[in-house]
PDB file of N, CA and C in Angstrom:
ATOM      1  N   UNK A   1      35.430 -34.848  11.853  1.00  0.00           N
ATOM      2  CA  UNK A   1      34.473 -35.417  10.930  1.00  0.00           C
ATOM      3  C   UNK A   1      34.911 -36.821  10.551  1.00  0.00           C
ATOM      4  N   UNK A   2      34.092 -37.797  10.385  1.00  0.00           N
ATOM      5  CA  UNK A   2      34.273 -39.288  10.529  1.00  0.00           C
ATOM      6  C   UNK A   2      33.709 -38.835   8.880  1.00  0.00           C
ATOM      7  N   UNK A   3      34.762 -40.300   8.033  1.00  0.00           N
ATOM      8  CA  UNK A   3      35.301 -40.567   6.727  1.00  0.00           C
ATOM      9  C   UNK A   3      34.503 -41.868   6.666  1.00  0.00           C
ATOM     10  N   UNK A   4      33.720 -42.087   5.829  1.00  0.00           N
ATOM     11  CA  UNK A   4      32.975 -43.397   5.478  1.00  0.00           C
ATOM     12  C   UNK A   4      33.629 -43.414   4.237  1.00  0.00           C
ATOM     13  N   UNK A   5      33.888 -45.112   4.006  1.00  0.00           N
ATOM     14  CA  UNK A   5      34.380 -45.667   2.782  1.00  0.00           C
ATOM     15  C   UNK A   5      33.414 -46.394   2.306  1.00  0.00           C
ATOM     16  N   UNK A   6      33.654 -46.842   0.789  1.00  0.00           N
ATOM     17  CA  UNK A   6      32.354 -47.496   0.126  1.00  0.00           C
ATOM     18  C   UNK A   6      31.825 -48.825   1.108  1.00  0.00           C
ATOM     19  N   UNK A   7      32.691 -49.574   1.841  1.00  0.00           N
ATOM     20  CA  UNK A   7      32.424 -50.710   2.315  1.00  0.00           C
ATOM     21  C   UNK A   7      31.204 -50.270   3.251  1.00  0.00           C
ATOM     22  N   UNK A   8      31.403 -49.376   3.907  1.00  0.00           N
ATOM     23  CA  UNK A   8      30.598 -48.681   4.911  1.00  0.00           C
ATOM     24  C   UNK A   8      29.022 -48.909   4.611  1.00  0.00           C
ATOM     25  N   UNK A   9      28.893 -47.418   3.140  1.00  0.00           N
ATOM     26  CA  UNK A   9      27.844 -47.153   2.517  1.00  0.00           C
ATOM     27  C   UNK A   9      26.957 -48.497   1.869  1.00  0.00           C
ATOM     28  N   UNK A  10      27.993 -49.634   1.579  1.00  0.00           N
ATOM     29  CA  UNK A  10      27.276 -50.473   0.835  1.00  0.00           C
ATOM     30  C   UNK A  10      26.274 -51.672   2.083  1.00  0.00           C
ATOM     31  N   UNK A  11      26.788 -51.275   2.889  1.00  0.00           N
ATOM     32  CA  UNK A  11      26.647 -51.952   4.094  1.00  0.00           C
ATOM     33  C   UNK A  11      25.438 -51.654   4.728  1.00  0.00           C
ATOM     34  N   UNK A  12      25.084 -50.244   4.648  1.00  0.00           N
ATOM     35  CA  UNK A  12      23.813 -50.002   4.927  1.00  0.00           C
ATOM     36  C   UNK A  12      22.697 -49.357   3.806  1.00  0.00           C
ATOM     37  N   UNK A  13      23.125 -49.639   2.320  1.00  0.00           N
ATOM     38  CA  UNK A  13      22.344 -49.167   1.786  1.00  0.00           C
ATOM     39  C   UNK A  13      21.587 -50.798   0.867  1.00  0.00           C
ATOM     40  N   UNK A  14      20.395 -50.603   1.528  1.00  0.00           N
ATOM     41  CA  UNK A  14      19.395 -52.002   0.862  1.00  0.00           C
ATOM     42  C   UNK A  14      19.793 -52.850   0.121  1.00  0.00           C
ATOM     43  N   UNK A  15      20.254 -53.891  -0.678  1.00  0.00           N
ATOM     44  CA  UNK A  15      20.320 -54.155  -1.863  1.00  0.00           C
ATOM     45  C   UNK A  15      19.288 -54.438  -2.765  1.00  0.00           C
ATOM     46  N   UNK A  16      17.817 -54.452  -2.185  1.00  0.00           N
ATOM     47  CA  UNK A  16      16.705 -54.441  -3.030  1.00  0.00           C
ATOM     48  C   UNK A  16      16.661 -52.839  -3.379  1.00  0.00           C
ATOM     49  N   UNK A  17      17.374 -51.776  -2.681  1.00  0.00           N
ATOM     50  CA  UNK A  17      17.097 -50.150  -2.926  1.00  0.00           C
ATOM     51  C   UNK A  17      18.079 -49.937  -4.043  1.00  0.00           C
ATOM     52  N   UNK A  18      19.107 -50.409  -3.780  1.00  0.00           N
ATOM     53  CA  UNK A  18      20.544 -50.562  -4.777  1.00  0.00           C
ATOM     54  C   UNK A  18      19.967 -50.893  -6.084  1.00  0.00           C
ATOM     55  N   UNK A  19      19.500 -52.585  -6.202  1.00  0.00           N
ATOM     56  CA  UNK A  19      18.732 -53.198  -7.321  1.00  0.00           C
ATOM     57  C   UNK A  19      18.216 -52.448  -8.040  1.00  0.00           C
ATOM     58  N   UNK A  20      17.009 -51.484  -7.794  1.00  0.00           N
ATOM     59  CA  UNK A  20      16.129 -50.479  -8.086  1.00  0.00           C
ATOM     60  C   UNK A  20      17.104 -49.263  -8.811  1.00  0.00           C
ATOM     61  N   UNK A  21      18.074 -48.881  -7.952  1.00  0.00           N
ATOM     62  CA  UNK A  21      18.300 -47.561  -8.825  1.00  0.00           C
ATOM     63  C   UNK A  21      19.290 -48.214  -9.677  1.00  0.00           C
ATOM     64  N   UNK A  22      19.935 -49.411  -9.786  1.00  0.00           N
ATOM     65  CA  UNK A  22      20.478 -49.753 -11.161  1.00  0.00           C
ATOM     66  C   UNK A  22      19.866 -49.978 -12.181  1.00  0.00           C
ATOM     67  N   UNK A  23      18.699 -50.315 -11.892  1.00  0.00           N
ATOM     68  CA  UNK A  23      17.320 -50.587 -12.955  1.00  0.00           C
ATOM     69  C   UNK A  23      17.053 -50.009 -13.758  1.00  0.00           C
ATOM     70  N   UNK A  24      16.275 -48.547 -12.845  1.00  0.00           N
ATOM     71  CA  UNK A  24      16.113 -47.458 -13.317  1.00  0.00           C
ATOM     72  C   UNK A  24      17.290 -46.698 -13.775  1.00  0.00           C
ATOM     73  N   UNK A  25      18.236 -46.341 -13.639  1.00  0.00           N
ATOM     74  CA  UNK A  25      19.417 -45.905 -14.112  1.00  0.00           C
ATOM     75  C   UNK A  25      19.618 -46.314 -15.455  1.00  0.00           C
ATOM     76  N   UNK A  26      19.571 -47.675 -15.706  1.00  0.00           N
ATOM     77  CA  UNK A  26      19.970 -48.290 -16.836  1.00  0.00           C
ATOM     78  C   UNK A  26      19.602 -47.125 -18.094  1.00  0.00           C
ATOM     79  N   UNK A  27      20.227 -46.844 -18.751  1.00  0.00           N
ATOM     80  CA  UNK A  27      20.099 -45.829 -19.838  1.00  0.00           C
ATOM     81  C   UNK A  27      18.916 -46.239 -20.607  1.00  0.00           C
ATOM     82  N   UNK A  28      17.624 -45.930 -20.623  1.00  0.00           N
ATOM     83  CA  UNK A  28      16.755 -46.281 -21.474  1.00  0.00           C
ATOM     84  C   UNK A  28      15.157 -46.485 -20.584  1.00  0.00           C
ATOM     85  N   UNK A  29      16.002 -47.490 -19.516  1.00  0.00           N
ATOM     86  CA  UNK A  29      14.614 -48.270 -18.836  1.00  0.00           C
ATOM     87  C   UNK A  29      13.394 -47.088 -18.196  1.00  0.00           C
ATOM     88  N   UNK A  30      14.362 -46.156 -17.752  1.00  0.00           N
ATOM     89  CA  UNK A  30      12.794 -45.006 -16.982  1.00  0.00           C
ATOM     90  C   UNK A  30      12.309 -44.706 -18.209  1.00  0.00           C
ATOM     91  N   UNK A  31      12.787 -43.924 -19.662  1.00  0.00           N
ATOM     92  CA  UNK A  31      12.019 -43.572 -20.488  1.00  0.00           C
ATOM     93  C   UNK A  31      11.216 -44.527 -21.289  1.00  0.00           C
ATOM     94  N   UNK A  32      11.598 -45.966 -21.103  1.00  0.00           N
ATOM     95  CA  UNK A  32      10.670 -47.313 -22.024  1.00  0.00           C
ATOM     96  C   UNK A  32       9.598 -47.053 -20.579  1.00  0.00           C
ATOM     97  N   UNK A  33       9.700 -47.127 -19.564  1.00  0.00           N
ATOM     98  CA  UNK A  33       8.730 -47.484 -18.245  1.00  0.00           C
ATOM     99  C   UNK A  33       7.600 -46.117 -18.456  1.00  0.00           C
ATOM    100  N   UNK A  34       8.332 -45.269 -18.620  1.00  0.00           N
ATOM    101  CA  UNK A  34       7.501 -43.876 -18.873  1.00  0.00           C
ATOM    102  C   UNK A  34       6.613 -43.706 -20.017  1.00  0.00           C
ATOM    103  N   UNK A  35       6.848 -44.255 -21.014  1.00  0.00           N
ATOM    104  CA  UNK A  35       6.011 -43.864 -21.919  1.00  0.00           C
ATOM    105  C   UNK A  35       5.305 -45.517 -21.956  1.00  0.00           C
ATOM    106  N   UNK A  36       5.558 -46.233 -21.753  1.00  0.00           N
ATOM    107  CA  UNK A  36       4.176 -47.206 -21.474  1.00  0.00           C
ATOM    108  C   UNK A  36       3.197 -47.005 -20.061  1.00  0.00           C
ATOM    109  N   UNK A  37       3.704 -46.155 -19.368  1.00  0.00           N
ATOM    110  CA  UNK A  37       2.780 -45.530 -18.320  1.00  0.00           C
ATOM    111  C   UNK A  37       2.007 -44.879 -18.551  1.00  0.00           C
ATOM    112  N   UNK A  38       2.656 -43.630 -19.797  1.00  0.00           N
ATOM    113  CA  UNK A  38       1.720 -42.545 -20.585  1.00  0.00           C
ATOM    114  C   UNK A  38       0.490 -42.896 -21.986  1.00  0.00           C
ATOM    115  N   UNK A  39       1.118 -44.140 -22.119  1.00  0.00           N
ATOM    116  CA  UNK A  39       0.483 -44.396 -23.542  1.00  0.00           C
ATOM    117  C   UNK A  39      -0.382 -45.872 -23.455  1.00  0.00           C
ATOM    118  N   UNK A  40       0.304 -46.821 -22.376  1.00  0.00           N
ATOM    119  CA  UNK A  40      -0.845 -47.904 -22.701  1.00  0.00           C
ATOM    120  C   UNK A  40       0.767 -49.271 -23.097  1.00  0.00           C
ATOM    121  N   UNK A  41      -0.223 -50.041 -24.039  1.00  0.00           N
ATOM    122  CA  UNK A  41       0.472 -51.138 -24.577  1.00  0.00           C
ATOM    123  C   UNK A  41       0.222 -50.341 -25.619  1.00  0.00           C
ATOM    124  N   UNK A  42       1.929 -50.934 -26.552  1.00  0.00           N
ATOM    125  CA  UNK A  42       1.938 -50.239 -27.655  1.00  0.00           C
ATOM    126  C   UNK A  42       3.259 -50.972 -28.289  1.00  0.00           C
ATOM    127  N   UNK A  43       3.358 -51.290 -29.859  1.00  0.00           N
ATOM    128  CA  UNK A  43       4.229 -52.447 -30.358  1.00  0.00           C
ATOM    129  C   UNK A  43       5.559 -51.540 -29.967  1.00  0.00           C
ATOM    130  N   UNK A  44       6.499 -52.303 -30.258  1.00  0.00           N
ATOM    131  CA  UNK A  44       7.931 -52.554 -30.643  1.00  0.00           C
ATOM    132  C   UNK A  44       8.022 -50.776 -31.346  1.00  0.00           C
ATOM    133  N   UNK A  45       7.598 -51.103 -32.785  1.00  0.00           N
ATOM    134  CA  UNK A  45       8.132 -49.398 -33.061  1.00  0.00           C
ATOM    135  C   UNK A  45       7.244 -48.442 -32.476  1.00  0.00           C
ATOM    136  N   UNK A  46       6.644 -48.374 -31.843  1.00  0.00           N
ATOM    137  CA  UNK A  46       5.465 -47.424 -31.355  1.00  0.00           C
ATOM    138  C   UNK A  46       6.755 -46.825 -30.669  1.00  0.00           C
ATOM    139  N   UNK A  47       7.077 -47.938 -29.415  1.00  0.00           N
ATOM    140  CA  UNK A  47       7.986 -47.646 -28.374  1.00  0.00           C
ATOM    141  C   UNK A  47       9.486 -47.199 -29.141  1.00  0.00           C
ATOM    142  N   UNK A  48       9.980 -47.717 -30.121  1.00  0.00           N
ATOM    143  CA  UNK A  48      11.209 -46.707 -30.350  1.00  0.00           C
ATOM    144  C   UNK A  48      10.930 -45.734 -31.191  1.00  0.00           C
ATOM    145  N   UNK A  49       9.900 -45.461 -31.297  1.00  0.00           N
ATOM    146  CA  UNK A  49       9.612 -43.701 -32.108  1.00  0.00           C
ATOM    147  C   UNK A  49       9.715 -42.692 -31.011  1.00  0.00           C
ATOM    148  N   UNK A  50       9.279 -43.317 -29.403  1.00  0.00           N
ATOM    149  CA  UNK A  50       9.366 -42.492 -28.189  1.00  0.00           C
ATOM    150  C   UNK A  50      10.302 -42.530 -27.462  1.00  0.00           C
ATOM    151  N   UNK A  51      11.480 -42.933 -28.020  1.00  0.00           N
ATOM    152  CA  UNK A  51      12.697 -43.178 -27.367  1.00  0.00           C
ATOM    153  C   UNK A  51      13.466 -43.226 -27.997  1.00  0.00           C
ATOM    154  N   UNK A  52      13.412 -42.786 -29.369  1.00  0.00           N
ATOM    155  CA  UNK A  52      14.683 -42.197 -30.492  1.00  0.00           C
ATOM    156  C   UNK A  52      15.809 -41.570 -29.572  1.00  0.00           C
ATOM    157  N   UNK A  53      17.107 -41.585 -30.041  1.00  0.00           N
ATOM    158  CA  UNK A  53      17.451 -42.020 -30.573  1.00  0.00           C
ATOM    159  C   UNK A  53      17.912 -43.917 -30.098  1.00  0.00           C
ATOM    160  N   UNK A  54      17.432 -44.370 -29.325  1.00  0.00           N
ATOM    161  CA  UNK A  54      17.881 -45.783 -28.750  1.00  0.00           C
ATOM    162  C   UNK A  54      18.061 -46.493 -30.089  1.00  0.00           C
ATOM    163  N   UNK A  55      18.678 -47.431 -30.454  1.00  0.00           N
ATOM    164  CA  UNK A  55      18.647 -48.379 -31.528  1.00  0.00           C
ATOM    165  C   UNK A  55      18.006 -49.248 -30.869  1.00  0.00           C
ATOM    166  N   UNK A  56      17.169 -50.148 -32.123  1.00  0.00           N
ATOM    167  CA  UNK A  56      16.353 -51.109 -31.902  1.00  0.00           C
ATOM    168  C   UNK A  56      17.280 -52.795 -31.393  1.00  0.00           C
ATOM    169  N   UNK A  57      18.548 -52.577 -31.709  1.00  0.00           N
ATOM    170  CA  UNK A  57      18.970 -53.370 -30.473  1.00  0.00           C
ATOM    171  C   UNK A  57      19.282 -53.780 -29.350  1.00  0.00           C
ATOM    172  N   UNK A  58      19.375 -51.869 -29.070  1.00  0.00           N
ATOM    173  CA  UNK A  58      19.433 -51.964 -27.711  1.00  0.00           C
ATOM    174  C   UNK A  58      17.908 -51.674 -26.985  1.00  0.00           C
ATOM    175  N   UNK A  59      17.287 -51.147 -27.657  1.00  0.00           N
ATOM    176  CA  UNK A  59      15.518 -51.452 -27.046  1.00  0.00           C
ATOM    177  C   UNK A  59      15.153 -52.857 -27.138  1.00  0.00           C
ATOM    178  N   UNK A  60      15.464 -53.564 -27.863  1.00  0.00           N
ATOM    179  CA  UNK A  60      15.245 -54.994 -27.811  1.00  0.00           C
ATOM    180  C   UNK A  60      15.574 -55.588 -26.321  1.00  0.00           C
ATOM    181  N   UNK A  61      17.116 -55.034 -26.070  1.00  0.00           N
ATOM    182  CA  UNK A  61      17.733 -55.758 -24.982  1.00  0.00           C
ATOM    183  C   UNK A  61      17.074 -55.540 -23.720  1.00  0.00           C
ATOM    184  N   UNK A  62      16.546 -54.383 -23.626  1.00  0.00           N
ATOM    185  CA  UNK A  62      15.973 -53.266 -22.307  1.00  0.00           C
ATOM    186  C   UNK A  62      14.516 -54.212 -22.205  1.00  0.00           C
ATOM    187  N   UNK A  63      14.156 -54.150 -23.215  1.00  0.00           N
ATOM    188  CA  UNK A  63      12.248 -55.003 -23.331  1.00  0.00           C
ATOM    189  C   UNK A  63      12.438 -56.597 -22.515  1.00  0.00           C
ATOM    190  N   UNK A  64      13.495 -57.378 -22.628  1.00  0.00           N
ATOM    191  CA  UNK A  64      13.738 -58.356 -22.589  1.00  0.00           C
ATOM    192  C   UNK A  64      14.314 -58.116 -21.358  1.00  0.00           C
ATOM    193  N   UNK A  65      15.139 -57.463 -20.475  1.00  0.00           N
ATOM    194  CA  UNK A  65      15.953 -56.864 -19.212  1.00  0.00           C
ATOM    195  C   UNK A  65      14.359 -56.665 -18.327  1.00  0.00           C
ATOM    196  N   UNK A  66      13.732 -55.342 -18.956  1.00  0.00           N
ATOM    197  CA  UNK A  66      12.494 -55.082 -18.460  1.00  0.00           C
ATOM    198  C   UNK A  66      11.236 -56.466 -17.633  1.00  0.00           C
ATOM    199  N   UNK A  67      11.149 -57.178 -19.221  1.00  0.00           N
ATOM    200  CA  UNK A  67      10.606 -58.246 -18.442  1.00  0.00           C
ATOM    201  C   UNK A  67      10.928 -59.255 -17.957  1.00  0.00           C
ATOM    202  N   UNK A  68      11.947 -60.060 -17.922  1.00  0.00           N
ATOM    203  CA  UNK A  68      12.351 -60.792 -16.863  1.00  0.00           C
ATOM    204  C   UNK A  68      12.510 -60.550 -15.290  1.00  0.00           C
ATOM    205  N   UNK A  69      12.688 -58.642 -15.482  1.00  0.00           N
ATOM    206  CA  UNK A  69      12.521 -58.286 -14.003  1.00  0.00           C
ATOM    207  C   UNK A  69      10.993 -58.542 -13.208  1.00  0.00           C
ATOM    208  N   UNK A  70       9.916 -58.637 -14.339  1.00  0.00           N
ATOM    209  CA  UNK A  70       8.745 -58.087 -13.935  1.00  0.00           C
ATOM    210  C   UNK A  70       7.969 -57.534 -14.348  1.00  0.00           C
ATOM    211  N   UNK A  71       8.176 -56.116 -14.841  1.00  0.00           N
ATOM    212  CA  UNK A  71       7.873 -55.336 -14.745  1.00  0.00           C
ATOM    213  C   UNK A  71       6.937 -54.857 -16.068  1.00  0.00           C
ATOM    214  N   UNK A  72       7.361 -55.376 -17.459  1.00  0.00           N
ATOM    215  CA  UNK A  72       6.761 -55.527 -18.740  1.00  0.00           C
ATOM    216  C   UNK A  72       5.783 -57.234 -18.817  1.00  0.00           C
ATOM    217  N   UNK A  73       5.410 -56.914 -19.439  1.00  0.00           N
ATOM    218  CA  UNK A  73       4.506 -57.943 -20.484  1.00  0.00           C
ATOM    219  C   UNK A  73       4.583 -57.537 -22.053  1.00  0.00           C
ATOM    220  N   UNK A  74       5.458 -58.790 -22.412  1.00  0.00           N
ATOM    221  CA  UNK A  74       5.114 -59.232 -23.850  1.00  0.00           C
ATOM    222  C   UNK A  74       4.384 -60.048 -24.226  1.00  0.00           C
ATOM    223  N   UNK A  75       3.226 -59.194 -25.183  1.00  0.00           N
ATOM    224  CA  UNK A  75       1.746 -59.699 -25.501  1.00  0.00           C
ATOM    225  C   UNK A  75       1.705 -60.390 -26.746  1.00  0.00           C
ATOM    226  N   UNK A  76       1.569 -61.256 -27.242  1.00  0.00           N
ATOM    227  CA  UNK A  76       1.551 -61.700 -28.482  1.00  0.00           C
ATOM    228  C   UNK A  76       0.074 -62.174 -29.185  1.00  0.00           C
ATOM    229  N   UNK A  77      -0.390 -61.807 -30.147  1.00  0.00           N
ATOM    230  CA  UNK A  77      -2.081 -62.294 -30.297  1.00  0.00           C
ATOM    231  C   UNK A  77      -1.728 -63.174 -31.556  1.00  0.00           C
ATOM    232  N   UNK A  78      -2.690 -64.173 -30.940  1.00  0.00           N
ATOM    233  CA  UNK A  78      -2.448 -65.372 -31.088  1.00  0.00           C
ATOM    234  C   UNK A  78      -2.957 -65.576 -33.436  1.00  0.00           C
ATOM    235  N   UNK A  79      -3.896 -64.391 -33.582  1.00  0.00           N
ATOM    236  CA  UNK A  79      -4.667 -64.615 -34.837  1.00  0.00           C
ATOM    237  C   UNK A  79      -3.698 -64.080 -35.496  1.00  0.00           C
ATOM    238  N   UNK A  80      -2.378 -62.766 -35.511  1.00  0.00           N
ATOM    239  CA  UNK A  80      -1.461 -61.978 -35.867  1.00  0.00           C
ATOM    240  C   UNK A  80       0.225 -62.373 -35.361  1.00  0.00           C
ATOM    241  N   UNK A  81       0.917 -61.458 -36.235  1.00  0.00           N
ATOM    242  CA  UNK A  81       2.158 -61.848 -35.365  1.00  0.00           C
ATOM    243  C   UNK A  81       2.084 -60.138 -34.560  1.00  0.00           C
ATOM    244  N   UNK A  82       1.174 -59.424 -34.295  1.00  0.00           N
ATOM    245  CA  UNK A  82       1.147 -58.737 -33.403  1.00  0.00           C
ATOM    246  C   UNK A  82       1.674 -58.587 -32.434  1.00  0.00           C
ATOM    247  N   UNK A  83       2.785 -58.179 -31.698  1.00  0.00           N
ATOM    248  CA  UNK A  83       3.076 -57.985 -30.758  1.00  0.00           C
ATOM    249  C   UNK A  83       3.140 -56.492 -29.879  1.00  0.00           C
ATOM    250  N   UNK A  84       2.943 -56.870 -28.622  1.00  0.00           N
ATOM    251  CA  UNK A  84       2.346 -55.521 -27.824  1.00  0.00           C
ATOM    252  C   UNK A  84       2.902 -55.933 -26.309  1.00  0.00           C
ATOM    253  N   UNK A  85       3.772 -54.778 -25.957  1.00  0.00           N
ATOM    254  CA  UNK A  85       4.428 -54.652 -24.767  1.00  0.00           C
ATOM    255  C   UNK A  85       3.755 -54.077 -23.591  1.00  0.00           C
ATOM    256  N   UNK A  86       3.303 -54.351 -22.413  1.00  0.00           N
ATOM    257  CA  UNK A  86       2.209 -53.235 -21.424  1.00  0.00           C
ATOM    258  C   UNK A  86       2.596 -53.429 -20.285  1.00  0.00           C
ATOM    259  N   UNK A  87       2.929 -52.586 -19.358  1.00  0.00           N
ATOM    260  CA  UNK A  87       3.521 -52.768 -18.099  1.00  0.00           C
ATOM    261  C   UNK A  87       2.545 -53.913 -16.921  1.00  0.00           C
ATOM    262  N   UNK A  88       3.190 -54.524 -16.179  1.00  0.00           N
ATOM    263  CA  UNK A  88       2.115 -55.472 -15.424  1.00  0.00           C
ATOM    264  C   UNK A  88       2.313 -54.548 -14.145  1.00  0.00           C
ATOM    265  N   UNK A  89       1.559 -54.962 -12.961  1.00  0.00           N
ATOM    266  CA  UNK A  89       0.749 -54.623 -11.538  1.00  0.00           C
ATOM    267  C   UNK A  89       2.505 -53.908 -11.200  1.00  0.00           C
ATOM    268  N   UNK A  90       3.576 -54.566 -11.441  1.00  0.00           N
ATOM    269  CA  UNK A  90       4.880 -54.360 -10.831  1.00  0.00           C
ATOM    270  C   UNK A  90       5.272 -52.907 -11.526  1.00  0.00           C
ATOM    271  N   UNK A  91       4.947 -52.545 -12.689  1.00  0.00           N
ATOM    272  CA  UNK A  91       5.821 -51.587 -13.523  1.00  0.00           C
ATOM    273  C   UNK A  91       4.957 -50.549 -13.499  1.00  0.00           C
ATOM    274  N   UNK A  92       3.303 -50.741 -13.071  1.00  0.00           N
ATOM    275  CA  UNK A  92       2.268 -49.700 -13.081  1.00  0.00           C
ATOM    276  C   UNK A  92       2.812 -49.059 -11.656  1.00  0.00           C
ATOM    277  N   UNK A  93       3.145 -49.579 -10.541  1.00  0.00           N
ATOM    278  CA  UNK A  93       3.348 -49.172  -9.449  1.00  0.00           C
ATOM    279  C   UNK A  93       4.296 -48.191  -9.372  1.00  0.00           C
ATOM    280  N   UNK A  94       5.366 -48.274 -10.479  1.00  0.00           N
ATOM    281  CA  UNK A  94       6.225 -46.693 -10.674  1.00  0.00           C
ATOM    282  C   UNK A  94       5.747 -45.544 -10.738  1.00  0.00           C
ATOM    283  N   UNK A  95       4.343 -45.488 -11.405  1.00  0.00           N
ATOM    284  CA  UNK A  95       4.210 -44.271 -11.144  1.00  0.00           C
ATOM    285  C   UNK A  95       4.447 -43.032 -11.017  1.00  0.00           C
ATOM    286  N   UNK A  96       4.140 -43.397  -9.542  1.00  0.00           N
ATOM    287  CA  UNK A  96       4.285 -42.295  -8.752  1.00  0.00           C
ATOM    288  C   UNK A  96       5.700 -41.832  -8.449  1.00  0.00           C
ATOM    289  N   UNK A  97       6.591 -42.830  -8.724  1.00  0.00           N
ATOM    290  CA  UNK A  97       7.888 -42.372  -8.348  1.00  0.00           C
ATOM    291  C   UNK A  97       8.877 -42.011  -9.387  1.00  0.00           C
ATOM    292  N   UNK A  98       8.119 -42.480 -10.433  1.00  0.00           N
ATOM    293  CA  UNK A  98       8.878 -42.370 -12.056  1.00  0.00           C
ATOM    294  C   UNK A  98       8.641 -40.078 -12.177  1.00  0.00           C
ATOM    295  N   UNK A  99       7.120 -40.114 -11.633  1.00  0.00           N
ATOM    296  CA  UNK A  99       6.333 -38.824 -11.901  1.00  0.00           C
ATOM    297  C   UNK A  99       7.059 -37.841 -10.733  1.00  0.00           C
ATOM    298  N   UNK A 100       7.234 -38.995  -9.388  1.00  0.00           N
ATOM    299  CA  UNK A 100       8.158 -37.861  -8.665  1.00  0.00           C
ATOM    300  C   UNK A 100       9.792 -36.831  -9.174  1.00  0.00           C
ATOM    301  N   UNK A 101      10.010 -38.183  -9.947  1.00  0.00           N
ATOM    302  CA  UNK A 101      11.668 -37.856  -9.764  1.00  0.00           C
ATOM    303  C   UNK A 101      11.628 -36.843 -11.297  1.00  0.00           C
ATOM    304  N   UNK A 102      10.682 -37.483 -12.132  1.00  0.00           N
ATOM    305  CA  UNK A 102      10.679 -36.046 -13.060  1.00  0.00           C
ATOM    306  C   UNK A 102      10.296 -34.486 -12.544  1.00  0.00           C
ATOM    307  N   UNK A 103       9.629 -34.470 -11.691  1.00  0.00           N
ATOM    308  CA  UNK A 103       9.388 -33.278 -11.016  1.00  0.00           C
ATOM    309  C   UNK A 103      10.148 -32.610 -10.251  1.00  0.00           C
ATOM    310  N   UNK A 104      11.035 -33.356  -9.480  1.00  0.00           N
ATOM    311  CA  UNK A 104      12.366 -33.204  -9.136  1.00  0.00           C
ATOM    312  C   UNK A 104      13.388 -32.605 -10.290  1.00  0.00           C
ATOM    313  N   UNK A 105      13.913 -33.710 -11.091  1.00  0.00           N
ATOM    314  CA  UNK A 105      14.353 -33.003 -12.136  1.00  0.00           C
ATOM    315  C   UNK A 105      14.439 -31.783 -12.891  1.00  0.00           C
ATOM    316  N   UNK A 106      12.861 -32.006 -13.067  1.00  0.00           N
ATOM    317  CA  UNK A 106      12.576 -30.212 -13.780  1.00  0.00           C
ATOM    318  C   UNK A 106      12.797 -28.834 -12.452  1.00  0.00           C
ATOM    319  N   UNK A 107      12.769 -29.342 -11.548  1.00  0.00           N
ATOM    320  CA  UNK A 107      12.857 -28.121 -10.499  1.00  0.00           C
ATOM    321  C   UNK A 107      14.837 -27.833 -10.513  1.00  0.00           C
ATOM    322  N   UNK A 108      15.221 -29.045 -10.575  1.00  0.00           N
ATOM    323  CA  UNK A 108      16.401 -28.926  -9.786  1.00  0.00           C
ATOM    324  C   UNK A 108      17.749 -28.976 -11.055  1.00  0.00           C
ATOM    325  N   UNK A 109      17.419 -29.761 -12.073  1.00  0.00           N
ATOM    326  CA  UNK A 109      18.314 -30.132 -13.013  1.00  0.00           C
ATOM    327  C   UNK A 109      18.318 -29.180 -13.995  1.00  0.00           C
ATOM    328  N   UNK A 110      17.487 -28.501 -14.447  1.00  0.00           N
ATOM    329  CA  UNK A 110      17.270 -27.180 -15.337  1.00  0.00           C
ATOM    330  C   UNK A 110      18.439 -26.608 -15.166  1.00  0.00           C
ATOM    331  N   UNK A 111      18.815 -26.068 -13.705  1.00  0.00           N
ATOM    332  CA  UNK A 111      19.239 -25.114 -13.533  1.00  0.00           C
ATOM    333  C   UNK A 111      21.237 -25.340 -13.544  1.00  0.00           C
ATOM    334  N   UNK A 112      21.251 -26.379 -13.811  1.00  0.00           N
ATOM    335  CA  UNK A 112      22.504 -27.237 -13.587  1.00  0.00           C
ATOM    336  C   UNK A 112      23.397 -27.118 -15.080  1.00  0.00           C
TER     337      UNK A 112
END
């Protein structure tokens, strides 16, 4: 049996695929991505009432991580200091894969 070392693995695994699951990994980002998938645009505390216990500094940091990748829009209306976070064309496209890997989860991680 042939022994692969990290140099190996890193060698053939994407770094746009890599990118992605550090993203998502990031402690916070699938459940901020998830519930603006489920709910829409929705302010600042909307989003940490659905992601208790996160502190609002570190949801701050994730919103700001989030959109520079892309993937959020911070909405600001212009008559209010309203602000409203909503996933753009990039973060709607999870989806399906945000919905896969929970389904995964519940089949496989339950039991763990």
């Amino acid at each position: 049996m042939q022994t692969i070392n990290k140099e190996q693995i890193s060698e053939k695994i994407c770094p746009n695929f890599e990118c992605a699951l550090f993203l998502l990994g990031k402690k916070w980002n699938a459940m901020i991505l998830t519930v603006l998938l489920d709910y829409g645009s929705l302010r600042f505390t909307e989003i940490s009432n659905y992601v208790e216990p996160c502190s609002d500094r570190v949801l701050a940091e994730r919103l700001k991580e989030l959109e520079a990748m892309g993937l959020i829009q911070r909405q600001t209306f212009s008559n209010s200091s309203l602000i409203e976070y909503k996933l753009t064309k990039m973060g709607v496209d999870l989806d399906k894969t945000l919905k896969s890997l929970h389904r995964w989860s519940d089949k496989w991680l339950t039991k763990v």
